[in-house]
C-alpha atoms as a PDB file:
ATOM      1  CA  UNK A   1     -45.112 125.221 170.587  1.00  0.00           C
ATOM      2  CA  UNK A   2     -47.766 123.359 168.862  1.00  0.00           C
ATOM      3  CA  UNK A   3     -45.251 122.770 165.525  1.00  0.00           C
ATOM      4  CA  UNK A   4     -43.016 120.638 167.680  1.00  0.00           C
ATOM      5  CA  UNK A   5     -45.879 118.453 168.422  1.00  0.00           C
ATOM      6  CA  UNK A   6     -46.741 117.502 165.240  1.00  0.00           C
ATOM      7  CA  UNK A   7     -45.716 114.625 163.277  1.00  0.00           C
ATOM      8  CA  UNK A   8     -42.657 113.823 164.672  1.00  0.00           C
ATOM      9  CA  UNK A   9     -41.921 117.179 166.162  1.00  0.00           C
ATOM     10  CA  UNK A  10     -41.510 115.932 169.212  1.00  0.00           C
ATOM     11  CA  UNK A  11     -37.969 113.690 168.293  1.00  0.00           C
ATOM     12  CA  UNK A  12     -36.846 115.900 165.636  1.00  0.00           C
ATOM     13  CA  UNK A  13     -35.589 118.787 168.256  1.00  0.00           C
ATOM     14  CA  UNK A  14     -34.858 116.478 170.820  1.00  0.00           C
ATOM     15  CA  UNK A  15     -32.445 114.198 168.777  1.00  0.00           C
ATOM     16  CA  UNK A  16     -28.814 113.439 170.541  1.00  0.00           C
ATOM     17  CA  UNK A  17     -25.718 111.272 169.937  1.00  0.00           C
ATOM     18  CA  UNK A  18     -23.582 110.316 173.017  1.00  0.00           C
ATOM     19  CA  UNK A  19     -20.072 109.609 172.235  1.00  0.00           C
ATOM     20  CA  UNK A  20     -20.466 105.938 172.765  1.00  0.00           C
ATOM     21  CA  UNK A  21     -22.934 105.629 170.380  1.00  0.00           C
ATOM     22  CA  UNK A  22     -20.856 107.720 167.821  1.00  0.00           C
ATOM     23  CA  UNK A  23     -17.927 105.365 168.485  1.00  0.00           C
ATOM     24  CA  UNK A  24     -19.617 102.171 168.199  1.00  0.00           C
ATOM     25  CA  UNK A  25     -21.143 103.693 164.431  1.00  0.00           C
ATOM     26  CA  UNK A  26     -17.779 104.990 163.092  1.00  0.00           C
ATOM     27  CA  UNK A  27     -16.751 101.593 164.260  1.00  0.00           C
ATOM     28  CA  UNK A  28     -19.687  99.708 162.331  1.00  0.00           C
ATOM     29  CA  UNK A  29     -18.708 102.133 159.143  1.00  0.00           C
ATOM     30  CA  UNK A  30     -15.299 100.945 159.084  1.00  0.00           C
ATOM     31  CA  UNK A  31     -16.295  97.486 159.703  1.00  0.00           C
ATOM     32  CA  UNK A  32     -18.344  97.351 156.261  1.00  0.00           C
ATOM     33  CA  UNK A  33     -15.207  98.860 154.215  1.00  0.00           C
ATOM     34  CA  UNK A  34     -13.146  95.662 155.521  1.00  0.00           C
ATOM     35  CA  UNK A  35     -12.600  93.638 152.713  1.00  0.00           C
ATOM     36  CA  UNK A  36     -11.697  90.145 152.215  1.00  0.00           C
ATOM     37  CA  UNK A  37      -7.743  88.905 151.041  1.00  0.00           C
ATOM     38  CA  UNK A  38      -7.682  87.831 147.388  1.00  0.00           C
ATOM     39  CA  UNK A  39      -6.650  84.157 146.909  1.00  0.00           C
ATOM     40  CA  UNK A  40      -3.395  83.578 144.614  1.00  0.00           C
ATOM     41  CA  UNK A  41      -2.921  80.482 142.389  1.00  0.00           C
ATOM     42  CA  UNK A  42       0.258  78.642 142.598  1.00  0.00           C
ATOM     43  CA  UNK A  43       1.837  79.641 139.713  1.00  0.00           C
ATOM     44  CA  UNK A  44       1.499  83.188 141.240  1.00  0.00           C
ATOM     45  CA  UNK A  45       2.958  82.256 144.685  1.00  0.00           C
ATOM     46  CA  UNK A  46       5.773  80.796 142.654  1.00  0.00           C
ATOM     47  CA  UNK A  47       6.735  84.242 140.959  1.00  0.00           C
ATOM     48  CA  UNK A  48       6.244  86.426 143.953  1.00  0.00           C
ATOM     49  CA  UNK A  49       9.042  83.512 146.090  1.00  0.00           C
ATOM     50  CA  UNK A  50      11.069  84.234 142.708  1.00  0.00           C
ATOM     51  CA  UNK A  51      11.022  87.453 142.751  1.00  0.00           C
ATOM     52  CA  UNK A  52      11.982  87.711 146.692  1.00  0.00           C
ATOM     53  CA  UNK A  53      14.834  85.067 146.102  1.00  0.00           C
ATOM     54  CA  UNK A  54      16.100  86.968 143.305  1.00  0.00           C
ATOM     55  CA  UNK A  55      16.258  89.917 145.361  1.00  0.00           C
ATOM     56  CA  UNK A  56      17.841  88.196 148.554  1.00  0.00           C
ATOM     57  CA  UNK A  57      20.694  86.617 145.981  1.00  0.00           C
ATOM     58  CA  UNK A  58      21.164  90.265 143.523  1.00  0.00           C
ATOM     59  CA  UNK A  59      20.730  92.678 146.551  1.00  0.00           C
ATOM     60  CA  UNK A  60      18.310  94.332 144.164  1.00  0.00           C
ATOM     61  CA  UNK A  61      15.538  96.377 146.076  1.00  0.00           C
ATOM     62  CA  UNK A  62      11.771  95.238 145.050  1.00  0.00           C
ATOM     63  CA  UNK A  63       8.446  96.633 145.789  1.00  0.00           C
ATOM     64  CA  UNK A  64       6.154  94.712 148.148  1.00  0.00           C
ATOM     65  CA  UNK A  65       2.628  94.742 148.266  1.00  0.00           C
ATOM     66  CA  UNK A  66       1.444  93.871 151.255  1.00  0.00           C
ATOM     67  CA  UNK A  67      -2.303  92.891 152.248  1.00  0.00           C
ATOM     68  CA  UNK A  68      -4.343  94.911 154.480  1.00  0.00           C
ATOM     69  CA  UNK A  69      -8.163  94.474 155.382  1.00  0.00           C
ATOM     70  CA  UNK A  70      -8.428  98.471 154.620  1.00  0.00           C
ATOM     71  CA  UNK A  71      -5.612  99.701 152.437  1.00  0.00           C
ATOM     72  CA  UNK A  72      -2.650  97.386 150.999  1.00  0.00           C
ATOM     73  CA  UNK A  73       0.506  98.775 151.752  1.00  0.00           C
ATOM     74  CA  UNK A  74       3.695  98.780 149.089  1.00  0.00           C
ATOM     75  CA  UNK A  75       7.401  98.673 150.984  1.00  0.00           C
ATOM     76  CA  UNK A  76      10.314  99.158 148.712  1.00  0.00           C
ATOM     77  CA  UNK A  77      13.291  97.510 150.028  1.00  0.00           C
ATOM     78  CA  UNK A  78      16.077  94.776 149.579  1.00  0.00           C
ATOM     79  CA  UNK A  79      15.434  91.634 150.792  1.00  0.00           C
ATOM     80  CA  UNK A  80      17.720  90.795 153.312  1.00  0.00           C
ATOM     81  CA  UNK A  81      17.130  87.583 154.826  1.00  0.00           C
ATOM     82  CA  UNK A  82      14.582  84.908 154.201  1.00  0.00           C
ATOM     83  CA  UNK A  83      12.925  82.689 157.448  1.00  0.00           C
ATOM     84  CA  UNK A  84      11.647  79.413 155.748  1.00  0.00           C
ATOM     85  CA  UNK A  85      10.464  77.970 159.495  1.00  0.00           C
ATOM     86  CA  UNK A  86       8.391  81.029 159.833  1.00  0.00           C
ATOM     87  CA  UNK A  87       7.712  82.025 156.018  1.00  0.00           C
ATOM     88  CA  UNK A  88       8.944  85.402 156.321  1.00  0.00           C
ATOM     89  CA  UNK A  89      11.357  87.382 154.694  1.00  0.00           C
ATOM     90  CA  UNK A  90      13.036  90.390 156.000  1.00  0.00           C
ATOM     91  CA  UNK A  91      12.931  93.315 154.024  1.00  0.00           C
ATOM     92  CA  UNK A  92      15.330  96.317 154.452  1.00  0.00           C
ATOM     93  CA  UNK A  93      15.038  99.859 153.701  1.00  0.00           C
ATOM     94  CA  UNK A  94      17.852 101.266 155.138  1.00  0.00           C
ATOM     95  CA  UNK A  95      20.498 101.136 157.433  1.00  0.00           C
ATOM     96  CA  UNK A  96      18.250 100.617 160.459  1.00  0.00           C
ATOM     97  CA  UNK A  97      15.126 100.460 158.769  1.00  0.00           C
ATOM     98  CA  UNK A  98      13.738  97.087 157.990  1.00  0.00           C
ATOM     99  CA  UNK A  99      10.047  94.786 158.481  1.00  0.00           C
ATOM    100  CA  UNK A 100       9.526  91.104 158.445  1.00  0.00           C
ATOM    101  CA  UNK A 101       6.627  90.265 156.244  1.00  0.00           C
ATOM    102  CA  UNK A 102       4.741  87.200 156.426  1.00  0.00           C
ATOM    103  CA  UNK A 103       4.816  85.584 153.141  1.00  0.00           C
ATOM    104  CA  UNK A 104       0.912  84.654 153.301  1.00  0.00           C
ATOM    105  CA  UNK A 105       0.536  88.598 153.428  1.00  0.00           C
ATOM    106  CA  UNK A 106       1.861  89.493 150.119  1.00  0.00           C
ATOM    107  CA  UNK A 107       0.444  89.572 147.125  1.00  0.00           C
ATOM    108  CA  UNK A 108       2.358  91.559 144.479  1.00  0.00           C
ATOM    109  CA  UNK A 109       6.378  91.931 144.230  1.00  0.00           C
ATOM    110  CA  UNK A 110       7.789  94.133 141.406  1.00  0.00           C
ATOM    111  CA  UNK A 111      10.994  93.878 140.264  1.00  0.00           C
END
């Protein structure tokens, strides 16, 4: 008994976590990993509209990379309709598969 009492003895066997407190640290940890959304030039805004226009016209399919605090996410698809009051584009990937994408979102299209 008298080795639990010393130094910090006491704490180190008694040491919990409740499940809110585990919550609100994962939480905290995932927090710090968010990053922040790169900033494009113009002439890079003008090649990614381009590319999506090019797509919408030749019904080719293009990759999208889309920006996510976390991860980025990459959608292959045809582009199938373009909003210009909303600045999205509609992006297909099958018969009844398809997203609208915010055009402030992405930041890569590959041909």
């Amino acid at each position: 008994m008298g080795k639990k009492l010393e130094g910090n003895g006491l704490w180190e066997s008694s040491r919990i976590i409740i499940p809110e407190h585990k919550e609100a640290y994962l939480k905290l940890m995932k927090d710090r990993q968010r990053r922040g959304k790169p900033e494009l030039d113009d002439l890079e805004v003008q090649l990614i509209e381009q590319a999506l226009i090019d797509s919408y016209n030749t019904r080719t399919a293009v990759s999208v990379t889309v920006f996510s605090p976390f991860d980025d996410t990459v959608m292959t698809g045809v582009v199938t309709s373009i909003n210009t009051a909303r600045r999205e584009v509609k992006l297909s990937r099958g018969e009844d598969d398809f997203s609208w994408i915010k055009l402030e979102d992405i930041i890569s299209v590959n041909l």
